[in-house]
N, C-alpha and C. Protein backbone atom coordinates (compact mmCIF):
# COMPACT_ATOMS: atom_id res chain seq x y z
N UNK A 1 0.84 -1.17 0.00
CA UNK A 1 0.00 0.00 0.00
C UNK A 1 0.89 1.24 0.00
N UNK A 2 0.30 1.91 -0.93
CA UNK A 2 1.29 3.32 -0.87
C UNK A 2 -0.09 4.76 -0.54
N UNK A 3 0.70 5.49 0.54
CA UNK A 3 -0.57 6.41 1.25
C UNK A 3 0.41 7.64 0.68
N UNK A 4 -0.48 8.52 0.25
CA UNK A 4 0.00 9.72 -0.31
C UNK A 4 -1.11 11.03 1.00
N UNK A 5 -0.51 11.31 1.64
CA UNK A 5 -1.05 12.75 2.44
C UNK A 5 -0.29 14.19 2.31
N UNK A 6 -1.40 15.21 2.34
CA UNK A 6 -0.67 16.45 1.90
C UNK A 6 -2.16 17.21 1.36
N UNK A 7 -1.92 18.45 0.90
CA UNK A 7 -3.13 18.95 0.11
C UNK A 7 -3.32 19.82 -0.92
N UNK A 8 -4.31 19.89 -1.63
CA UNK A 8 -4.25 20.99 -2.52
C UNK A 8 -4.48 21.62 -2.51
N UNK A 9 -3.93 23.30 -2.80
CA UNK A 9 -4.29 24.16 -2.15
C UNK A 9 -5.40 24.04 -0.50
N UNK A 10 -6.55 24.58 -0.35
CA UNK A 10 -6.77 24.47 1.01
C UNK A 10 -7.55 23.00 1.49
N UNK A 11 -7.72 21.96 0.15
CA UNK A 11 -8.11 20.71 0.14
C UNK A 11 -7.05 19.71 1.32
N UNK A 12 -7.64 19.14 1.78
CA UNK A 12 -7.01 18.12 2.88
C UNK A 12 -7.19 16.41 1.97
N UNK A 13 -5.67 16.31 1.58
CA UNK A 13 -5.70 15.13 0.52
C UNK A 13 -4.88 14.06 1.32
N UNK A 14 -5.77 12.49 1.66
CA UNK A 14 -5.19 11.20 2.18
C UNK A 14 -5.81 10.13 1.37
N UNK A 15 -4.49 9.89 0.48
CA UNK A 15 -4.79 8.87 -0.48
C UNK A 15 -4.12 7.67 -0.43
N UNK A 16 -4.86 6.41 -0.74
CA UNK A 16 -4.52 5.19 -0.43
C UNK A 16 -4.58 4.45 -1.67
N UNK A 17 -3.50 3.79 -2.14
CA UNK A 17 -3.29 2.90 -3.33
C UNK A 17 -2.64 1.43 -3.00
N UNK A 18 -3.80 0.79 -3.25
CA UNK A 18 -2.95 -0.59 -3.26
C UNK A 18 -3.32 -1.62 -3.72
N UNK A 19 -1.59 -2.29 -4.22
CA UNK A 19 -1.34 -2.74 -5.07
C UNK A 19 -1.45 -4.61 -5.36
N UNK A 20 -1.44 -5.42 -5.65
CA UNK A 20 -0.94 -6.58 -5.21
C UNK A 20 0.04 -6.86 -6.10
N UNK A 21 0.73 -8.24 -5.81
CA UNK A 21 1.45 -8.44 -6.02
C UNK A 21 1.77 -8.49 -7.89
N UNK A 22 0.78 -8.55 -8.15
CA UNK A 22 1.26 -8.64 -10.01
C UNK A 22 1.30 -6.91 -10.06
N UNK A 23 0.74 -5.86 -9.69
CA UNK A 23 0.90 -4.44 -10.02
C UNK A 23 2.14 -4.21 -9.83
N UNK A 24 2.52 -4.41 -8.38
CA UNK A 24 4.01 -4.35 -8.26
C UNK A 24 4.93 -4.76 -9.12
N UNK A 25 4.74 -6.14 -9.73
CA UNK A 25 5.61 -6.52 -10.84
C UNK A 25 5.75 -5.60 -11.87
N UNK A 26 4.46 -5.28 -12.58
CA UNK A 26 4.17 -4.83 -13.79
C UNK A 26 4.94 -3.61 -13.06
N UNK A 27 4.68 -2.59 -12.45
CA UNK A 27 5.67 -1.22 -12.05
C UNK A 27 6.56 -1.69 -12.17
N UNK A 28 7.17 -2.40 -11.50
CA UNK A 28 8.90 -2.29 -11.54
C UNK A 28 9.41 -3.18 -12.74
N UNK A 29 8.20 -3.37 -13.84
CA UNK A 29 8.83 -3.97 -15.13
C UNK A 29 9.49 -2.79 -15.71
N UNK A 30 8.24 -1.82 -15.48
CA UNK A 30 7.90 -0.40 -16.63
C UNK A 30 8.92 0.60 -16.07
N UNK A 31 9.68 0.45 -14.81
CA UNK A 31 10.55 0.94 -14.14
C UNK A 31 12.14 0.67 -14.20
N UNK A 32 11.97 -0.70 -14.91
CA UNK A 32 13.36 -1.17 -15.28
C UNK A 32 14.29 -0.61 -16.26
N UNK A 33 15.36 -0.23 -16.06
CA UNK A 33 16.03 0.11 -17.01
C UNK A 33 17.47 -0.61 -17.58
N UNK A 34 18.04 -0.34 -18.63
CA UNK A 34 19.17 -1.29 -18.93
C UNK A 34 20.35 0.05 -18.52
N UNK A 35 21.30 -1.08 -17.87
CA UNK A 35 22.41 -0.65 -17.35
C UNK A 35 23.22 0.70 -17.80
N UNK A 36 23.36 1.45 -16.92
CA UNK A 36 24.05 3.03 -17.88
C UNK A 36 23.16 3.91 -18.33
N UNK A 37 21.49 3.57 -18.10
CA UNK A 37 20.73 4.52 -18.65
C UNK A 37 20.23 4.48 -17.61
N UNK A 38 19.51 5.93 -17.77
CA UNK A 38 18.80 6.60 -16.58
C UNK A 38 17.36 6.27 -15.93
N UNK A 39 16.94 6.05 -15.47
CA UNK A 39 15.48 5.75 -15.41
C UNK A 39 14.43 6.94 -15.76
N UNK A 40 13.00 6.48 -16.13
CA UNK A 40 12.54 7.65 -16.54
C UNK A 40 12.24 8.02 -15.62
N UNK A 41 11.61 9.55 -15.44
CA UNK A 41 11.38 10.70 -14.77
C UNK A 41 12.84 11.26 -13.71
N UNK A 42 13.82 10.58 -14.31
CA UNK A 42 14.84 11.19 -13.34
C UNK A 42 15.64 12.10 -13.80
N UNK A 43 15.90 13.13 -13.54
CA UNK A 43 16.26 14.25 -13.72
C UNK A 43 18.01 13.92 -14.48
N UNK A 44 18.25 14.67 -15.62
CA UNK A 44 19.44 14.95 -15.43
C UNK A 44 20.24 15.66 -14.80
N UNK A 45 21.24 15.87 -14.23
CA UNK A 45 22.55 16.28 -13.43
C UNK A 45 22.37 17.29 -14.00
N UNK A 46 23.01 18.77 -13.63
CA UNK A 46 23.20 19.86 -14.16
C UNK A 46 24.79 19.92 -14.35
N UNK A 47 25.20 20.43 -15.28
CA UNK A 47 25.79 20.45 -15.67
C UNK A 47 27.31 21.03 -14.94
N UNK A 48 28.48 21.02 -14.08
CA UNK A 48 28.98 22.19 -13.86
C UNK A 48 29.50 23.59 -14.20
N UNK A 49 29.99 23.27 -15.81
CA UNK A 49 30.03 23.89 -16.25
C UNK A 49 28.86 25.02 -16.71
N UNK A 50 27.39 24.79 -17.17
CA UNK A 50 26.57 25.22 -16.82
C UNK A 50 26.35 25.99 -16.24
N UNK A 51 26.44 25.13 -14.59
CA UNK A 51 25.79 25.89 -13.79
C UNK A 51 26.88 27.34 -13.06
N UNK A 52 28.19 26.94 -13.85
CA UNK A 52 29.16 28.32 -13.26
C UNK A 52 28.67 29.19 -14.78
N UNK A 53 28.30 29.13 -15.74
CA UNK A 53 28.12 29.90 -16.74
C UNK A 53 26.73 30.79 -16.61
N UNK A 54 25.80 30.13 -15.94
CA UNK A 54 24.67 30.21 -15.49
C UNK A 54 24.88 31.30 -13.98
N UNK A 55 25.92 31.42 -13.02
CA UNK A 55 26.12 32.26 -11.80
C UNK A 55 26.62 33.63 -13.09
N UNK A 56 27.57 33.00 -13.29
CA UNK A 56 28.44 34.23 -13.97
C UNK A 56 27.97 35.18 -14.58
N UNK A 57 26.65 34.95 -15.68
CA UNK A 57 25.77 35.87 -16.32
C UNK A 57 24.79 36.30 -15.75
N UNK A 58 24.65 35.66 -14.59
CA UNK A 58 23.81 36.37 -13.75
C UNK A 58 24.51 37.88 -12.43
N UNK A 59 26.04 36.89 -12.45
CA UNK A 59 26.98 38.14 -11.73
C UNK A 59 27.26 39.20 -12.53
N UNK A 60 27.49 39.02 -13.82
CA UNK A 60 27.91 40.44 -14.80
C UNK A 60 26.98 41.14 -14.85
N UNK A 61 25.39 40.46 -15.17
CA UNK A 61 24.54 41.97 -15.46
C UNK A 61 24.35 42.16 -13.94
N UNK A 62 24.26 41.50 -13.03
CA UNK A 62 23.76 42.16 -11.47
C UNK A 62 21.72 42.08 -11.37
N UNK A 63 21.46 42.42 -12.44
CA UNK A 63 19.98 41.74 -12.41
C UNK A 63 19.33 41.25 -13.80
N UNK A 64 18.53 40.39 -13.34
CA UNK A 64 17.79 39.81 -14.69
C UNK A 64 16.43 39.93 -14.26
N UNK A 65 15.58 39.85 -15.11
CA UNK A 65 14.01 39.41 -15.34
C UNK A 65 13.90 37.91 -15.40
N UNK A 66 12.75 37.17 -15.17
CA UNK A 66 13.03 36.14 -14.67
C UNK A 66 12.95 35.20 -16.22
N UNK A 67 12.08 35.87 -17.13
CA UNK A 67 11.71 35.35 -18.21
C UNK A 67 13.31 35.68 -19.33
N UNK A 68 13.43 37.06 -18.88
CA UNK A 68 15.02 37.10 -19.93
C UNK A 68 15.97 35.96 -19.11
N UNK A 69 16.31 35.73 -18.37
CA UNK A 69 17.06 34.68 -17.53
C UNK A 69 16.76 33.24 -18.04
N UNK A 70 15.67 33.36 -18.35
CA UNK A 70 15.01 32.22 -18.78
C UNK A 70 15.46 31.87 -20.18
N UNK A 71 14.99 33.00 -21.02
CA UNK A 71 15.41 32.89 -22.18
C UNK A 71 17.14 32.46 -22.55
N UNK A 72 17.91 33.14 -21.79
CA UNK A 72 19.50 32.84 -21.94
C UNK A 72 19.34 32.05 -21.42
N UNK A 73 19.07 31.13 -20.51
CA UNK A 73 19.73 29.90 -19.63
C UNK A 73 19.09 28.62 -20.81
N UNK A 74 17.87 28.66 -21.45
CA UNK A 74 17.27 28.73 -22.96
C UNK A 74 18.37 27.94 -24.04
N UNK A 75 18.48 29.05 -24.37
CA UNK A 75 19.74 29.10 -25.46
C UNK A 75 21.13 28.59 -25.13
N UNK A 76 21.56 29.16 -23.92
CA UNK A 76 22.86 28.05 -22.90
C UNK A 76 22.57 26.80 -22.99
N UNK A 77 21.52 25.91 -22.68
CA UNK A 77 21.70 24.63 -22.89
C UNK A 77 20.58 23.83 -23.52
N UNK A 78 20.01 24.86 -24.53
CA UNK A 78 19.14 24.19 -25.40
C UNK A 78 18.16 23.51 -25.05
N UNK A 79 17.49 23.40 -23.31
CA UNK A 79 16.74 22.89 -23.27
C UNK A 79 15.77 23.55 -22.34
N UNK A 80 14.39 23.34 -22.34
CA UNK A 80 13.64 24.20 -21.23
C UNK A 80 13.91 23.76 -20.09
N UNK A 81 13.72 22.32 -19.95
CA UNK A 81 14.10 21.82 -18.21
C UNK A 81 14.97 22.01 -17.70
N UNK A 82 16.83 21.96 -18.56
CA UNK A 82 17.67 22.39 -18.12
C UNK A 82 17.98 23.67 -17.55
N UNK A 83 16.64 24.75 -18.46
CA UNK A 83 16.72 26.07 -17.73
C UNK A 83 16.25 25.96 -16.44
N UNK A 84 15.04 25.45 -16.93
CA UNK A 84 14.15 25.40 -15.61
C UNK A 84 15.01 24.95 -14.16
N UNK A 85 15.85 23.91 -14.21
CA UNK A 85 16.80 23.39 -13.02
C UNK A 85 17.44 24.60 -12.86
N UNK A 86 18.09 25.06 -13.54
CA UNK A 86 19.43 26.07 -13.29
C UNK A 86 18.55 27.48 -12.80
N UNK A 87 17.20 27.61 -13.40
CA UNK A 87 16.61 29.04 -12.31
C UNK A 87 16.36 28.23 -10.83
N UNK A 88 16.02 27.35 -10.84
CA UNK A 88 15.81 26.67 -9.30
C UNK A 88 16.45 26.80 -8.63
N UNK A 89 18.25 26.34 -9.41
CA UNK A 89 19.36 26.15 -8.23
C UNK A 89 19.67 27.64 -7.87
N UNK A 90 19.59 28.14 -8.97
CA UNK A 90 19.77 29.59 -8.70
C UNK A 90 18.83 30.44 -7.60
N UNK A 91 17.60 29.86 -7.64
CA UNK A 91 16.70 30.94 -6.59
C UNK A 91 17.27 30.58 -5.69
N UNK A 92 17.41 28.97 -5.35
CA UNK A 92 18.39 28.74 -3.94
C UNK A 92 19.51 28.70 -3.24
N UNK A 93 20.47 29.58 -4.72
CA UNK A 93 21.57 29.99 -4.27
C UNK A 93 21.65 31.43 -2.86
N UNK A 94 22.79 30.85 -1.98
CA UNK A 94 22.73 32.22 -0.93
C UNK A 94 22.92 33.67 -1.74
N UNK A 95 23.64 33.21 -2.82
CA UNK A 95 24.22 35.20 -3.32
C UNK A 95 23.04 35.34 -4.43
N UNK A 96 21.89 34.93 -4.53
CA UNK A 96 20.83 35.32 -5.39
C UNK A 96 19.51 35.68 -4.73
N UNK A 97 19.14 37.11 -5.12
CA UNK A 97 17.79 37.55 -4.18
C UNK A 97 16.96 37.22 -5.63
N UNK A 98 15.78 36.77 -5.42
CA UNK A 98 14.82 36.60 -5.91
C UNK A 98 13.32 37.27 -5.45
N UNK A 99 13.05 38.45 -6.47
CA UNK A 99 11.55 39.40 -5.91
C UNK A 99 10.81 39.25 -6.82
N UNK A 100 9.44 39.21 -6.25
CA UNK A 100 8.57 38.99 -7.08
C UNK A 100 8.20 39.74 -7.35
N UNK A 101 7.89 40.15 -8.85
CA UNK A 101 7.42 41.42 -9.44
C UNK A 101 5.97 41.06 -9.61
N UNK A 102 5.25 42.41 -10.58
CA UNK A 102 4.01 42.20 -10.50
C UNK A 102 3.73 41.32 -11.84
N UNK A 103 4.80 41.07 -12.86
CA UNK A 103 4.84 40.50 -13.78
C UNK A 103 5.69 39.03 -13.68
N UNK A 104 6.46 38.94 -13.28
CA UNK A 104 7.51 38.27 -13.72
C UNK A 104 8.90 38.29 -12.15
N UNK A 105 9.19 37.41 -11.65
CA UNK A 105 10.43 37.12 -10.92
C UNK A 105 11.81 38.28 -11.23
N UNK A 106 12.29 38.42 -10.46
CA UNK A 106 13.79 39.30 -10.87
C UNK A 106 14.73 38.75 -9.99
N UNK A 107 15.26 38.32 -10.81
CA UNK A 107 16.93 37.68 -10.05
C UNK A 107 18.32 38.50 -9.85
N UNK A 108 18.65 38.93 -8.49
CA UNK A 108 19.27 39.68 -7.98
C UNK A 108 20.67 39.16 -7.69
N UNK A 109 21.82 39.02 -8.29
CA UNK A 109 22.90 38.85 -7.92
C UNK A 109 23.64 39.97 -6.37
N UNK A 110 23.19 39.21 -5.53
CA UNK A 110 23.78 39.60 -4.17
C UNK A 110 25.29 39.47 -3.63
N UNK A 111 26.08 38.70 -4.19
CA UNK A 111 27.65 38.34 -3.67
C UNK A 111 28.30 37.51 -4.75
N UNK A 112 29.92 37.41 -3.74
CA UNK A 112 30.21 36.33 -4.45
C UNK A 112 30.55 34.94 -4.10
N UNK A 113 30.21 34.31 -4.98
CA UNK A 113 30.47 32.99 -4.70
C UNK A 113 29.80 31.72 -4.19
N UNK A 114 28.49 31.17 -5.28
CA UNK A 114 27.56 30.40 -5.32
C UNK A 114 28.33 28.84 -4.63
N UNK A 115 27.94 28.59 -3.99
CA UNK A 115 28.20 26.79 -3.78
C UNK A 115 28.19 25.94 -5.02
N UNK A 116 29.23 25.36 -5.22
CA UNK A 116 29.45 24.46 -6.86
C UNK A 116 28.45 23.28 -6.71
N UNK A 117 27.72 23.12 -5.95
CA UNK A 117 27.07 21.78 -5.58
C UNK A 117 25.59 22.17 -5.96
């Protein structure tokens, strides 16, 4: 049995799924992967290089919009999710203020020297 609790927005959600023993199989058929490849829904690694190319253009201009940020981090690695990770790590970097505008996020280069991790 797998219990999922938590809610949506102000909804109070306790959910119960269960499985027997052939579901379980069939999941962890559809879950299997061959050796050296990734499983699905798992994220790729960010990149390091990336993600210091990704501090750095955010340290030279000193501020971005969250959507222009978007757009370059975009074009840096050609992919939306990859942006999408690298604004994440970035909101949770210590030297990045993040304000919410009435439009759009603004990313604030505050210091130096992001954690490489």
């Amino acid at each position: 049995m797998i219990r999922i609790r938590g809610h949506i927005g102000e909804w109070p959600v306790d959910l119960k799924i269960e499985l027997d023993e052939q579901d379980w199989a069939h999941l962890t058929r559809q879950l299997s992967v061959a050796p050296g490849e990734p499983a699905a829904g798992t994220a790729t690694p960010v990149d390091d290089s990336l993600w210091h190319t990704a501090r750095e253009r955010l340290r030279r201009a000193g501020r971005l919009d969250g959507p222009e940020l978007f757009a370059e981090l975009e074009a840096l690695t050609g992919s939306a999710s990859m942006a999408k990770r690298l604004l994440v790590r970035l909101r949770h970097c210590d030297q990045v203020r993040v304000e919410s505008g009435s439009n759009a996020a603004s990313y604030h280069w505050i210091g130096e020297g992001c954690p490489t991790s």
